[in-house]
N, C-alpha and C. Protein backbone atom coordinates (compact mmCIF):
# COMPACT_ATOMS: atom_id res chain seq x y z
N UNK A 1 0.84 -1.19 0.00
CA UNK A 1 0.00 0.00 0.00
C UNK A 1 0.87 1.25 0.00
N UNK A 2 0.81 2.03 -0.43
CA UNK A 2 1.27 3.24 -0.68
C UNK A 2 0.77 4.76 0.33
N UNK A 3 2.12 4.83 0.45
CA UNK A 3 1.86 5.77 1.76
C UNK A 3 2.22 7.67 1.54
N UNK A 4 1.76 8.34 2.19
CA UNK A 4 1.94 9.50 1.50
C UNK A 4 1.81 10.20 2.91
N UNK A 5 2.83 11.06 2.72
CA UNK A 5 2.71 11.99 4.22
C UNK A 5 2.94 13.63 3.59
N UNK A 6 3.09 14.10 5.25
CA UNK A 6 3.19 16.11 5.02
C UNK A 6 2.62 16.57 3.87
N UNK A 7 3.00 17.30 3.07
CA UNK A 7 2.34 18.03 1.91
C UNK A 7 2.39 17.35 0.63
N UNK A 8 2.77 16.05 0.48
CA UNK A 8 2.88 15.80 -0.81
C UNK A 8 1.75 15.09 -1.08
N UNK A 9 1.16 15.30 -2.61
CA UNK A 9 0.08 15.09 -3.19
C UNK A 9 -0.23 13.68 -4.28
N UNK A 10 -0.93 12.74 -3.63
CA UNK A 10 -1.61 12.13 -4.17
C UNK A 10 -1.86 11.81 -5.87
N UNK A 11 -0.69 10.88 -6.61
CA UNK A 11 -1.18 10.97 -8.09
C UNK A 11 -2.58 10.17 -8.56
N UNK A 12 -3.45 10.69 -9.24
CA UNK A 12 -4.45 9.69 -9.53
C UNK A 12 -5.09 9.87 -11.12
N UNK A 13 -4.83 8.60 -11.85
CA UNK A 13 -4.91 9.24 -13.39
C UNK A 13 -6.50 9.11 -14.21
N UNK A 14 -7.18 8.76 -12.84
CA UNK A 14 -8.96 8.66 -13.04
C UNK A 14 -9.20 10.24 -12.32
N UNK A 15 -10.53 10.97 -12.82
CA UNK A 15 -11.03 11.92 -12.38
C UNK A 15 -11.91 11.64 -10.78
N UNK A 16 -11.54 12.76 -10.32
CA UNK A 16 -12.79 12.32 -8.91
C UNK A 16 -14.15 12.79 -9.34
N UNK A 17 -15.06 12.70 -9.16
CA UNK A 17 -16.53 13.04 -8.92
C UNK A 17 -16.72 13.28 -7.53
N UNK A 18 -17.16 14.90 -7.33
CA UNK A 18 -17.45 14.78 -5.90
C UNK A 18 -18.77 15.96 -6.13
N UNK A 19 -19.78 16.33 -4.88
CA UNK A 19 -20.91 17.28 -5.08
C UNK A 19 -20.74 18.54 -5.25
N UNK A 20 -19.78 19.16 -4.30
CA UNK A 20 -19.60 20.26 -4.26
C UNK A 20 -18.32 21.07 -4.40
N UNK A 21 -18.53 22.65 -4.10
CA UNK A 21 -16.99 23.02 -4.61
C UNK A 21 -16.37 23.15 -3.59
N UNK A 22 -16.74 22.54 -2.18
CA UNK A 22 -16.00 22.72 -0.84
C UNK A 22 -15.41 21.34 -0.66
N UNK A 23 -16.04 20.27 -1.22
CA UNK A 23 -15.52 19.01 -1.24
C UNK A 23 -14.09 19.52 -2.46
N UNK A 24 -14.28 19.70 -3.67
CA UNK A 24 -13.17 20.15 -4.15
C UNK A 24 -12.18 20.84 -4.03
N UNK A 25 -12.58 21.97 -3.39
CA UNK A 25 -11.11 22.47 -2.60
C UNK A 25 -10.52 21.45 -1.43
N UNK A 26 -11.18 21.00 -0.68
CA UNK A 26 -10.85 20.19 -0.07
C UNK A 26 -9.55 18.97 -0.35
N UNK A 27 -10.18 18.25 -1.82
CA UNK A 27 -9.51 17.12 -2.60
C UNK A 27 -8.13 18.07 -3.22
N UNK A 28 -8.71 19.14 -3.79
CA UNK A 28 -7.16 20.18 -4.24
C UNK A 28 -6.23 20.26 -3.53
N UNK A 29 -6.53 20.07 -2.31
CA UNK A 29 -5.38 20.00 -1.25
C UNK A 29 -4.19 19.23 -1.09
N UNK A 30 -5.02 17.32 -1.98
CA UNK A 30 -4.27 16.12 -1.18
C UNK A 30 -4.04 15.69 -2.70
N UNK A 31 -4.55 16.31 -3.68
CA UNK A 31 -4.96 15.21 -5.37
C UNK A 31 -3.92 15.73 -6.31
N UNK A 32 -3.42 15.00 -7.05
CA UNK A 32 -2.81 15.74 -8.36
C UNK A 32 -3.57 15.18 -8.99
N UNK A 33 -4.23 15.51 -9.78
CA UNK A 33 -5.15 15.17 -10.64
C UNK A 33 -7.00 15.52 -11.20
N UNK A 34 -7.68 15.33 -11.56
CA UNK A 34 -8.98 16.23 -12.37
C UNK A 34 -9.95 15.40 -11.39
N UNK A 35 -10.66 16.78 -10.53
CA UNK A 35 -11.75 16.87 -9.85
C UNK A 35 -13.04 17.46 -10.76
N UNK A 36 -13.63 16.98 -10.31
CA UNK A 36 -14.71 17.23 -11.33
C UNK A 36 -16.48 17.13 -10.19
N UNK A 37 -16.92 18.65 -9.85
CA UNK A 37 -18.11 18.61 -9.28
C UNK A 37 -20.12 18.23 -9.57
N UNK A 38 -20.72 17.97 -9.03
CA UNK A 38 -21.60 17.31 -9.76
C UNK A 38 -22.28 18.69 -9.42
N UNK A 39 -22.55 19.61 -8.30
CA UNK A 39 -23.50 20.79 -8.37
C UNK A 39 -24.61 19.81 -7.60
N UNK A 40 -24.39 19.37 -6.90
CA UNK A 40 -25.32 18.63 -6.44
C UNK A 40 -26.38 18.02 -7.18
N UNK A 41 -27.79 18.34 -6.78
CA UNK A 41 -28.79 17.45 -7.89
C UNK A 41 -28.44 18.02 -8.81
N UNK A 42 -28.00 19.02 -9.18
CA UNK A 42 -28.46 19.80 -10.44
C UNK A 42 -27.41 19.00 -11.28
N UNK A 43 -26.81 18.30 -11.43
CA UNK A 43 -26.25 17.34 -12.05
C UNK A 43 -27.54 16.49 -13.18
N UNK A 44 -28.60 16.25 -12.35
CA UNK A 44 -29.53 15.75 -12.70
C UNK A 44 -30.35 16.85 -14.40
N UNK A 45 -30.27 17.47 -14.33
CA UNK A 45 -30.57 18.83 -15.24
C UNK A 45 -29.18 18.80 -16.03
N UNK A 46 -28.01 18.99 -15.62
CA UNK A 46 -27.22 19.23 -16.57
C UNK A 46 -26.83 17.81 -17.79
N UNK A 47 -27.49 18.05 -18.62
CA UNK A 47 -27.15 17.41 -19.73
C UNK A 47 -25.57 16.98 -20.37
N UNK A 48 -24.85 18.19 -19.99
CA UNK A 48 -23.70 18.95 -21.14
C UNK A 48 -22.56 18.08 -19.93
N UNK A 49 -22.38 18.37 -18.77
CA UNK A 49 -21.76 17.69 -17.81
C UNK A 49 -21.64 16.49 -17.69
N UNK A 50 -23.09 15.96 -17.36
CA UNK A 50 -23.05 14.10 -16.98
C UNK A 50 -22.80 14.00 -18.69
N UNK A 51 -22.37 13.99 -19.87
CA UNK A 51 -22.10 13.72 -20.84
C UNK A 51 -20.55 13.54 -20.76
N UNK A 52 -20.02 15.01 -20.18
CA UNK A 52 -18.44 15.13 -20.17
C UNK A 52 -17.76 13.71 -19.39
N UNK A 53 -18.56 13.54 -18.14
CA UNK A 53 -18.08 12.72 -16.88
C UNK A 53 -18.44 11.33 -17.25
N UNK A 54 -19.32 11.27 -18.68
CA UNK A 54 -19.47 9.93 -19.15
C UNK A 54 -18.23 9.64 -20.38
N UNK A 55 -18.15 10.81 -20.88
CA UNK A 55 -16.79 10.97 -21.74
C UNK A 55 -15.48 10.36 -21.15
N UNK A 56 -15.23 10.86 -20.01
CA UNK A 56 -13.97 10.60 -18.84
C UNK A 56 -14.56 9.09 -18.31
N UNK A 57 -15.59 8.44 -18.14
CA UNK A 57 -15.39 7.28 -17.69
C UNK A 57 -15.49 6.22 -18.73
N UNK A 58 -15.37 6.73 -19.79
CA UNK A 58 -15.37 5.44 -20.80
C UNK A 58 -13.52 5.57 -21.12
N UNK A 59 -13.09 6.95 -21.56
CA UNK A 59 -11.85 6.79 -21.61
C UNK A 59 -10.56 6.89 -20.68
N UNK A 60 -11.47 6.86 -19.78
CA UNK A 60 -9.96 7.05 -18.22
C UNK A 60 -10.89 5.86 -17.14
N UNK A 61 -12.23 5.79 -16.91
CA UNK A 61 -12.64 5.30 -16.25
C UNK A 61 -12.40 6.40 -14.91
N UNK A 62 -13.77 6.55 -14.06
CA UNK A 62 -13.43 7.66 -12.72
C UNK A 62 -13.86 6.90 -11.57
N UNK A 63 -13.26 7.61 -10.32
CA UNK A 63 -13.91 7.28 -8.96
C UNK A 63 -14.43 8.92 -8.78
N UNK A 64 -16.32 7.77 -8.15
CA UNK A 64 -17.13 8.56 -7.52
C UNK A 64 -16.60 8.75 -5.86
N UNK A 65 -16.58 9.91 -5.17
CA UNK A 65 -16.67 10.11 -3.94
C UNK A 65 -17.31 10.88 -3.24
N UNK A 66 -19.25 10.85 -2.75
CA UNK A 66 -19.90 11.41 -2.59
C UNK A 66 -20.02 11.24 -0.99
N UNK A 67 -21.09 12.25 -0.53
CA UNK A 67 -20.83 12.06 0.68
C UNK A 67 -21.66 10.96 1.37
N UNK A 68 -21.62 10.76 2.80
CA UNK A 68 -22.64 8.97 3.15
C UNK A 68 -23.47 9.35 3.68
N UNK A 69 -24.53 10.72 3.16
CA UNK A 69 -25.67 10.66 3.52
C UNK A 69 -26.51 10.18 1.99
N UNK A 70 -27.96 10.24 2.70
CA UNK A 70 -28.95 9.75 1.80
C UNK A 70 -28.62 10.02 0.51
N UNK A 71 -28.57 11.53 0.43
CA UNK A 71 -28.43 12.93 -1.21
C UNK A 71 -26.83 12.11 -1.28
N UNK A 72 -26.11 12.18 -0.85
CA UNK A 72 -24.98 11.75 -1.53
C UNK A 72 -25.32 10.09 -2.46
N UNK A 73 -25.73 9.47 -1.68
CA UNK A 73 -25.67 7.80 -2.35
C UNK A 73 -26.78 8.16 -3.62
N UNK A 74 -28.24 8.43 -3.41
CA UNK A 74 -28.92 9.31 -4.45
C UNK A 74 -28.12 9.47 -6.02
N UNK A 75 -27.48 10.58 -5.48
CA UNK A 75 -26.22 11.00 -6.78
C UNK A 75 -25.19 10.00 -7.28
N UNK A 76 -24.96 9.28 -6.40
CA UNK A 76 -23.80 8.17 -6.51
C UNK A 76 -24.30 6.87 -7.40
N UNK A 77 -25.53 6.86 -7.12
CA UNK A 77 -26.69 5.38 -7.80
C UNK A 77 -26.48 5.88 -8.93
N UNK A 78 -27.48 7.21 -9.35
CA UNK A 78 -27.78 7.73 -10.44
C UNK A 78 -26.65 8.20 -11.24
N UNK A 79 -25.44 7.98 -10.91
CA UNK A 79 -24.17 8.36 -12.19
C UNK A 79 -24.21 6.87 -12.80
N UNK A 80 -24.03 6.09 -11.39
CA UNK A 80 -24.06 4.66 -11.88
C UNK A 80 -24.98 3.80 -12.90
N UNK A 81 -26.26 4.59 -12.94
CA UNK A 81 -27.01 3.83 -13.65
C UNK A 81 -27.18 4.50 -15.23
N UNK A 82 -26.64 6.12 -15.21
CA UNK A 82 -26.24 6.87 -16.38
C UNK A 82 -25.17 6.29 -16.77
N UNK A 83 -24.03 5.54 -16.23
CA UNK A 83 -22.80 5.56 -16.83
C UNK A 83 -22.54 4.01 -17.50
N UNK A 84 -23.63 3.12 -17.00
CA UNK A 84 -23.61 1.91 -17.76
C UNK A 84 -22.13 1.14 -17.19
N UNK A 85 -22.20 0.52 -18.58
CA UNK A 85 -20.25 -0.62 -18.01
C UNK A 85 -19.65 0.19 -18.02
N UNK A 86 -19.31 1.64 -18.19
CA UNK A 86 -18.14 2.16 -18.28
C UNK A 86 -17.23 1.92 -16.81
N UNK A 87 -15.58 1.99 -16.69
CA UNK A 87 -15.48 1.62 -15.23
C UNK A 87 -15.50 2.64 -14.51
N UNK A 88 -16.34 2.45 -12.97
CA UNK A 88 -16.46 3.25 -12.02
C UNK A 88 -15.51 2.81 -10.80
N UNK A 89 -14.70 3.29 -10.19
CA UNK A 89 -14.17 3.16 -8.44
C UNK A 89 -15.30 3.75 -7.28
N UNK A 90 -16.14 3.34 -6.83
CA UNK A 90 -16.93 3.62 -5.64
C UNK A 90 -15.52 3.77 -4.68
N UNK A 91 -15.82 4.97 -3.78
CA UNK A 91 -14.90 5.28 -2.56
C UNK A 91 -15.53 5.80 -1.64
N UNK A 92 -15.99 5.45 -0.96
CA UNK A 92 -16.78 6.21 0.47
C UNK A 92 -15.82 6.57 1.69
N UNK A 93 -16.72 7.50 2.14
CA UNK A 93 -16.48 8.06 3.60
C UNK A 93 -16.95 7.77 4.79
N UNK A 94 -16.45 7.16 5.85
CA UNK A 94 -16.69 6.69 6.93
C UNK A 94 -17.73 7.95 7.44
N UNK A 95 -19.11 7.03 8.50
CA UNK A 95 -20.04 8.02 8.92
C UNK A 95 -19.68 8.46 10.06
N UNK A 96 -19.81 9.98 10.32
CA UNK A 96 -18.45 10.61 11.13
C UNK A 96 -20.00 11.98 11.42
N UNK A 97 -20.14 11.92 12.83
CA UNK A 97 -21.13 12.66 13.17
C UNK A 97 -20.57 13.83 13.53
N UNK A 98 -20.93 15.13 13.42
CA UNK A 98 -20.17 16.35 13.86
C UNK A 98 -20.59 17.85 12.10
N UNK A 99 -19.86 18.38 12.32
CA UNK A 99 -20.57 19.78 11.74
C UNK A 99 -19.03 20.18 11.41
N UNK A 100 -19.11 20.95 9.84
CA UNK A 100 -18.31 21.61 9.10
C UNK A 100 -18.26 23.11 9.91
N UNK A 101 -17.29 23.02 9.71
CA UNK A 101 -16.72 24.67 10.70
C UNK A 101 -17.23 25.72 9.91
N UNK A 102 -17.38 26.03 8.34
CA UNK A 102 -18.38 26.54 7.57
C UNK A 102 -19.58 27.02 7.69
N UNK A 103 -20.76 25.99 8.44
CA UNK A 103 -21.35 25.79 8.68
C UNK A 103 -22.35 26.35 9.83
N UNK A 104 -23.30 26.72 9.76
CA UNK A 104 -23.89 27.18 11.02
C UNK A 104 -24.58 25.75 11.90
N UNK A 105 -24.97 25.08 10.86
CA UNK A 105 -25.54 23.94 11.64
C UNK A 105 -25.15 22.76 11.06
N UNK A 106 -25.53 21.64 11.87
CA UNK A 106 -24.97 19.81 11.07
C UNK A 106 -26.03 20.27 10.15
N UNK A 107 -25.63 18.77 8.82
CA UNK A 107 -26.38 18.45 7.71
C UNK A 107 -27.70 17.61 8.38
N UNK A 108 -28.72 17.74 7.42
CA UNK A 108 -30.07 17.23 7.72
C UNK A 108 -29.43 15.36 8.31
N UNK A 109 -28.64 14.89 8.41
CA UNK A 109 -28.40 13.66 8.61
C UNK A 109 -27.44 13.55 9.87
N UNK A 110 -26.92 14.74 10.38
CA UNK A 110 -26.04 14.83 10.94
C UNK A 110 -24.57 14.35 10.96
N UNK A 111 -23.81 14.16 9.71
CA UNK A 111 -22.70 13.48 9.33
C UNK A 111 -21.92 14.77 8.39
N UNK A 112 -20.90 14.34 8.65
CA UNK A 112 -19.97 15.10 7.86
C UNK A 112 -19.50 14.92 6.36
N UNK A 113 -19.80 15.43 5.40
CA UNK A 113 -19.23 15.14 4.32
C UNK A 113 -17.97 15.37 3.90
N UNK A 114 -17.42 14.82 2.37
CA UNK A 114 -16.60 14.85 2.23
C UNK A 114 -15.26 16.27 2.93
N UNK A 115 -15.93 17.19 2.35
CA UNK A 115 -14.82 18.42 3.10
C UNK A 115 -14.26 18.91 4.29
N UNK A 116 -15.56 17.96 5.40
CA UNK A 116 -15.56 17.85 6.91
C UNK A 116 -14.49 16.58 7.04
N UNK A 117 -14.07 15.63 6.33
CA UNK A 117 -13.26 14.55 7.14
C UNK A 117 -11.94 14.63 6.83
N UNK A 118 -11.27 14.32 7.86
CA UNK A 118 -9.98 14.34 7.64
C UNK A 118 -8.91 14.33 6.49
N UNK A 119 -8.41 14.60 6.38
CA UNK A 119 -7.02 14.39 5.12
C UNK A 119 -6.98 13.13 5.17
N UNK A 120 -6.00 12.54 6.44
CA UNK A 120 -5.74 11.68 6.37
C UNK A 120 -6.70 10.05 6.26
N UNK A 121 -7.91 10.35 6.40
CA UNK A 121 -8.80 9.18 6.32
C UNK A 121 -9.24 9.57 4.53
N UNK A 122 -8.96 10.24 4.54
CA UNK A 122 -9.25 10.48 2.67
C UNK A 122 -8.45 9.89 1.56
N UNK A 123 -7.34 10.18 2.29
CA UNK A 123 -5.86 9.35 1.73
C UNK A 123 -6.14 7.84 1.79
N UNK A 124 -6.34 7.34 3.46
CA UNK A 124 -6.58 6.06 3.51
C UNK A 124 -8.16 5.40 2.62
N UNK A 125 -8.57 6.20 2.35
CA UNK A 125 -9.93 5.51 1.52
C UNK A 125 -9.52 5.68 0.21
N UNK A 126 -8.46 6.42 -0.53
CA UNK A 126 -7.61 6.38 -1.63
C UNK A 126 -7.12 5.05 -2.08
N UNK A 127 -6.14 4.78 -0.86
CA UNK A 127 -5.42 3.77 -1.13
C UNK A 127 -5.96 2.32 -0.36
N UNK A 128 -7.26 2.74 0.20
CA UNK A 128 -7.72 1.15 0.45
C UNK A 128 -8.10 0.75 -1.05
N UNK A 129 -8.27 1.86 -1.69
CA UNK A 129 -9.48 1.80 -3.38
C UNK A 129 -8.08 1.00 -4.43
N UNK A 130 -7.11 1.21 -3.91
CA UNK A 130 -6.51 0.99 -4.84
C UNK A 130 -6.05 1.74 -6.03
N UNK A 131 -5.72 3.18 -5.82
CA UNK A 131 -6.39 3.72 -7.32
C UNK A 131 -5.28 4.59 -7.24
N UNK A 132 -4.48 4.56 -6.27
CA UNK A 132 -3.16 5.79 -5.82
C UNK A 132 -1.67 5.21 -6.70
N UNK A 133 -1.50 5.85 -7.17
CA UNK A 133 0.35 5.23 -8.01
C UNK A 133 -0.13 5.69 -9.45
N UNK A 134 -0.51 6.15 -9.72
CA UNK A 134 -0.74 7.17 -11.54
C UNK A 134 0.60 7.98 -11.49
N UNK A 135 0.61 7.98 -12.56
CA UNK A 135 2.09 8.85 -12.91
C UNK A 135 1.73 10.68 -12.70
N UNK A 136 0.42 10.81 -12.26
CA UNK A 136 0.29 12.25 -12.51
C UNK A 136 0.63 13.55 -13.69
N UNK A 137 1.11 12.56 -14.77
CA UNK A 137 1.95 13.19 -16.06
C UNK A 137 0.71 12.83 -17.23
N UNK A 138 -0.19 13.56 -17.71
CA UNK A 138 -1.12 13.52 -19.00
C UNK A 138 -0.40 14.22 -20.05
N UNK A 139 -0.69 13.22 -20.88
CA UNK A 139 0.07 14.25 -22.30
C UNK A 139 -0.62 15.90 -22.47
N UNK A 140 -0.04 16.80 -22.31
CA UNK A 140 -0.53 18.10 -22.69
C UNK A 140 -0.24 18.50 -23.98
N UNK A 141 -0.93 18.44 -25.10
CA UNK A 141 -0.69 18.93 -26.29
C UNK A 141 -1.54 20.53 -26.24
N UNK A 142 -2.32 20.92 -25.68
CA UNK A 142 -2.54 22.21 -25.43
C UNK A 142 -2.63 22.69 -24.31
N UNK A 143 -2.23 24.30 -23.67
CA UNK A 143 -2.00 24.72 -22.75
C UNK A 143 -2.72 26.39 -22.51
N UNK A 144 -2.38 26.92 -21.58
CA UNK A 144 -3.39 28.18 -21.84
C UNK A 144 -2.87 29.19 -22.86
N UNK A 145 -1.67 29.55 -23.41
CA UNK A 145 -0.76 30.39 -24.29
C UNK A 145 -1.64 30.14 -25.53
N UNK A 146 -2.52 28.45 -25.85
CA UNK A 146 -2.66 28.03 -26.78
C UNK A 146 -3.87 28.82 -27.20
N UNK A 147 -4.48 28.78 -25.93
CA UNK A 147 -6.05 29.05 -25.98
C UNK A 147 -6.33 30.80 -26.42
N UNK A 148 -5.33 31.43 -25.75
CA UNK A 148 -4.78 32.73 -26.12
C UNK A 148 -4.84 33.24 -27.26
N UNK A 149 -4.05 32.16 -27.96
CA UNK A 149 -2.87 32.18 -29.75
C UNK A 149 -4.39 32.46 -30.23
N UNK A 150 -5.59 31.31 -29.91
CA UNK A 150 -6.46 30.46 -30.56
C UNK A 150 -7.75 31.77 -30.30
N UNK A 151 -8.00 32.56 -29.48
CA UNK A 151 -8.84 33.78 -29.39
C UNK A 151 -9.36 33.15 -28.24
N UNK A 152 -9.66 32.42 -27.85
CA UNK A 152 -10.31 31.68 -26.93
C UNK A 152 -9.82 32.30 -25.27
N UNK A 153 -9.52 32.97 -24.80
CA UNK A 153 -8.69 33.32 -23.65
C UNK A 153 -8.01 34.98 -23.99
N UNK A 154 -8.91 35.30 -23.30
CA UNK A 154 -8.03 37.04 -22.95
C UNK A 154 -8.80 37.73 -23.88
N UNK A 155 -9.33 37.53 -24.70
CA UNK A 155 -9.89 38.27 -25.98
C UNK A 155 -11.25 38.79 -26.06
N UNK A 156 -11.26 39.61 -26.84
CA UNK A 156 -13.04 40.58 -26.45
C UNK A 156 -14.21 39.74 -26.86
N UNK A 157 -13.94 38.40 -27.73
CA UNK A 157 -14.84 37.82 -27.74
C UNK A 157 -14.38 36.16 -27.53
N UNK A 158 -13.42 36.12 -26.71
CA UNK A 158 -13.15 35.22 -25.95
C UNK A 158 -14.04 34.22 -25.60
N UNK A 159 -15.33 34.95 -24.50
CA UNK A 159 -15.80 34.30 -23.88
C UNK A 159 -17.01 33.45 -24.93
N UNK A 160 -17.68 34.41 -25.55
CA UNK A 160 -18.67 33.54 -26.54
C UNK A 160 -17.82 32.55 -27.24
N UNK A 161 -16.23 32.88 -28.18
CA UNK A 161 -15.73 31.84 -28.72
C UNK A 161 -15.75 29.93 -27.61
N UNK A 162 -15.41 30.35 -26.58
CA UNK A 162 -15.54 29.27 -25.83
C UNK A 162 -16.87 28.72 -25.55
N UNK A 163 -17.88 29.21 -25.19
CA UNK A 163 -19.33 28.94 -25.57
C UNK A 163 -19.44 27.87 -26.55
N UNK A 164 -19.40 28.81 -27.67
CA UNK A 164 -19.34 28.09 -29.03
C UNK A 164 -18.37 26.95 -29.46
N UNK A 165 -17.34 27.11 -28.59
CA UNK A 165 -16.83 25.22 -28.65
C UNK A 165 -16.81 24.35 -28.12
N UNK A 166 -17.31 25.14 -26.66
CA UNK A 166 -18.33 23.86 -25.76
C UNK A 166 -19.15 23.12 -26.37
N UNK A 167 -20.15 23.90 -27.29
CA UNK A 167 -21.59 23.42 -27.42
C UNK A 167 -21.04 22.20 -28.55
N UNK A 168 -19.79 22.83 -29.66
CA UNK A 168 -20.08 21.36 -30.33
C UNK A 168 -19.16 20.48 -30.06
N UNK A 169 -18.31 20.80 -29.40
CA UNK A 169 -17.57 19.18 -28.19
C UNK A 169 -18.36 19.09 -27.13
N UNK A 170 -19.40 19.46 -26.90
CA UNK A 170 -20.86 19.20 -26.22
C UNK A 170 -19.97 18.70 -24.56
N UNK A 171 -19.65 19.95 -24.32
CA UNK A 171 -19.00 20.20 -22.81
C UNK A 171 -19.20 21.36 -22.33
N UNK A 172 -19.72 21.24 -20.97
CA UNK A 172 -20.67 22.36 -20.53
C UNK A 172 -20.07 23.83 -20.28
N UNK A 173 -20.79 24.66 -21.25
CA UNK A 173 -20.54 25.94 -21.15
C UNK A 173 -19.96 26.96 -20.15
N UNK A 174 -20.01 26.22 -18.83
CA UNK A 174 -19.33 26.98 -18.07
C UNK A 174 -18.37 26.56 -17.45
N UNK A 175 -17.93 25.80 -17.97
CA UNK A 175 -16.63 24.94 -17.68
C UNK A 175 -15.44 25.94 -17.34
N UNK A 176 -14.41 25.70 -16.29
CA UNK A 176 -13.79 26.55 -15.99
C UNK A 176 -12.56 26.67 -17.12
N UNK A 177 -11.95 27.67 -17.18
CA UNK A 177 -10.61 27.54 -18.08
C UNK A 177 -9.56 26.11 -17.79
N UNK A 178 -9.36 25.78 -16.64
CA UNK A 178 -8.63 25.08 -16.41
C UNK A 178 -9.29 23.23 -16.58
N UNK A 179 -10.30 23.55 -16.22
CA UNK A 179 -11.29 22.12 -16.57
C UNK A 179 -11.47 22.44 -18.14
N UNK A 180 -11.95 23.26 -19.13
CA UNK A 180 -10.96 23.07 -20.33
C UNK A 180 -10.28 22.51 -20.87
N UNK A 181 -8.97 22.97 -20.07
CA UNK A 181 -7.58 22.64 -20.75
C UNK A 181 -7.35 20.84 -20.55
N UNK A 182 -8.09 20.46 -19.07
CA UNK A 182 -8.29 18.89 -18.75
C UNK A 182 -8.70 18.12 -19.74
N UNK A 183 -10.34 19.12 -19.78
CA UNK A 183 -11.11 17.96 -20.88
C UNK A 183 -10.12 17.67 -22.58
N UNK A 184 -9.99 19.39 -23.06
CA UNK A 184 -9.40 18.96 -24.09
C UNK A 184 -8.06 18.02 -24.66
N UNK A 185 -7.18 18.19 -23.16
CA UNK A 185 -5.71 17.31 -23.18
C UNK A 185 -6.20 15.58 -23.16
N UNK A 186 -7.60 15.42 -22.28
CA UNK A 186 -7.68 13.90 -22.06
C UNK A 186 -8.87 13.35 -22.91
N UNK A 187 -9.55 14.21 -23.30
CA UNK A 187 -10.84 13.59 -23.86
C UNK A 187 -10.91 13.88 -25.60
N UNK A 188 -9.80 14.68 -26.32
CA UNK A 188 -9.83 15.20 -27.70
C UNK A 188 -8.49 15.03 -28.35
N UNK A 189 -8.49 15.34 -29.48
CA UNK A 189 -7.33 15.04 -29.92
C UNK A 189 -6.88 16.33 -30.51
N UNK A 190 -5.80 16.59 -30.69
CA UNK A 190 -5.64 17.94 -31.11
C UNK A 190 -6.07 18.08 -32.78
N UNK A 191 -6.36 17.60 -33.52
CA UNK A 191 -7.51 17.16 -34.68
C UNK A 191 -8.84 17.69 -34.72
N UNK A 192 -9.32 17.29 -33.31
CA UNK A 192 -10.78 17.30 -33.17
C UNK A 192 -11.06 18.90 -32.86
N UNK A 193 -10.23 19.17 -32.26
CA UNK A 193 -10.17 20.97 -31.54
C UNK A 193 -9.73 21.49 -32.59
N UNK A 194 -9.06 21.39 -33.26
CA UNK A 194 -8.96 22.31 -34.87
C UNK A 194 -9.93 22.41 -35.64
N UNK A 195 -10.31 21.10 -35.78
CA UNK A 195 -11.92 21.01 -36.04
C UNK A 195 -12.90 21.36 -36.06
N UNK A 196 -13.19 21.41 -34.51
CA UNK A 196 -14.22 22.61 -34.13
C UNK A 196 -13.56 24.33 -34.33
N UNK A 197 -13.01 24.41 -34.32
CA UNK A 197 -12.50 25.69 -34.06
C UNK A 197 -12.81 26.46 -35.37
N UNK A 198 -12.24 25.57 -36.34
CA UNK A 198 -12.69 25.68 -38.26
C UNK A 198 -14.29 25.79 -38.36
N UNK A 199 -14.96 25.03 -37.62
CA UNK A 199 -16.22 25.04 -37.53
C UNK A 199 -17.16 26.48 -37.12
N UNK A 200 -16.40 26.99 -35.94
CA UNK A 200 -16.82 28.16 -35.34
C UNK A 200 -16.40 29.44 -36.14
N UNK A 201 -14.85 29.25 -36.97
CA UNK A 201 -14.91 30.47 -37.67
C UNK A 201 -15.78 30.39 -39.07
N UNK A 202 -16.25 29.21 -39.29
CA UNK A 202 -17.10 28.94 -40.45
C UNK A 202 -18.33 30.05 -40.66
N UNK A 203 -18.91 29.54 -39.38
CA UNK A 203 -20.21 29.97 -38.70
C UNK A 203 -20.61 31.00 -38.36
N UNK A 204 -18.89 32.35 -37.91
CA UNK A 204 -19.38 32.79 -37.64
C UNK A 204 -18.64 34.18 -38.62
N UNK A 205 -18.37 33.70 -40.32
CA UNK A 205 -17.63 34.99 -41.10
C UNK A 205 -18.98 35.27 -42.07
């Protein structure tokens, strides 16, 4: 088993799935590697997302890590039954009664979720999973300079250009710059993004 202490970070070459963006900062702490939030139910509504996170589990395969109340397993079923054979890592969190310092009050269940439990029991539910020893190294064939070159980044119409190549690599529009640069390094080929890109100046001279 693989052991990891003080500040050094966790390689893992599957994406996490977790609910929220406090569980994610949280995982940013201990992870090298692509976190990816569900927005809670609203996962359920987003079309453009559970598409991306079905994208990433057919070609990387991901671990879900939701929290061990009711709404967490809820979300955790329902990726599972959206995501078919693709491979999934289930990783849970020990039920751990007590309240996020965040927080004015416990959760309707009274348990702590992911962002409430320890580092170190996070690590150990890592590597009970088996899933810790990835090289942390993804091929990067594009980077943010690229996105720049490409109008896509910094530019007065920047932000619609990215819009518009979400919608036809059908990855959700508000995807952060840096979840971007993820999806496009692991899920596209640098082919396919020229592609679209030819597509968008097609569309829009």
């Amino acid at each position: 088993m693989s052991e990891v202490s003080g500040d050094e970070k966790i390689h893992l070459d599957m994406p996490v799935v977790v609910e929220g963006k406090y569980d994610k900062i949280k995982l940013d702490s201990i992870i090298d590697g692509i976190i990816i939030t569900t927005g809670g139910f609203s996962i359920y509504r987003d079309r453009r997302k559970l598409d991306m996170i079905r994208k990433y589990a057919k070609k990387t395969g991901i671990i879900i890590l939701t929290d061990s109340d009711g709404a967490g397993f809820q979300i955790r079923n329902m990726l599972k039954s959206r995501l078919g054979e693709c491979r999934i890592v289930n990783i849970y969190i020990p039920d751990i009664i007590g309240k996020e310092k965040r927080k004015s009050a416990p959760s309707k269940e009274g348990k702590l979720g992911v962002e409430g439990i320890d580092k170190s029991l996070l690590i150990k539910a890592f590597e009970d999973a088996g899933v810790i020893g990835g090289t942390g190294q993804r091929e990067m064939w594009i980077d943010k300079q690229r996105l720049v070159t490409d109008g896509l980044s910094g530019g007065e119409n920047s932000s619609e250009l990215r819009k518009s190549l979400c919608r036809i690599l059908k990855l959700p529009e508000r995807i952060s710059s840096k979840g971007l640069l993820e999806a496009l390094n692991t899920l596209y080929s640098e082919e396919e993004y020229e592609s679209a890109l030819a597509d968008i100046h097609i569309n829009t001279v």
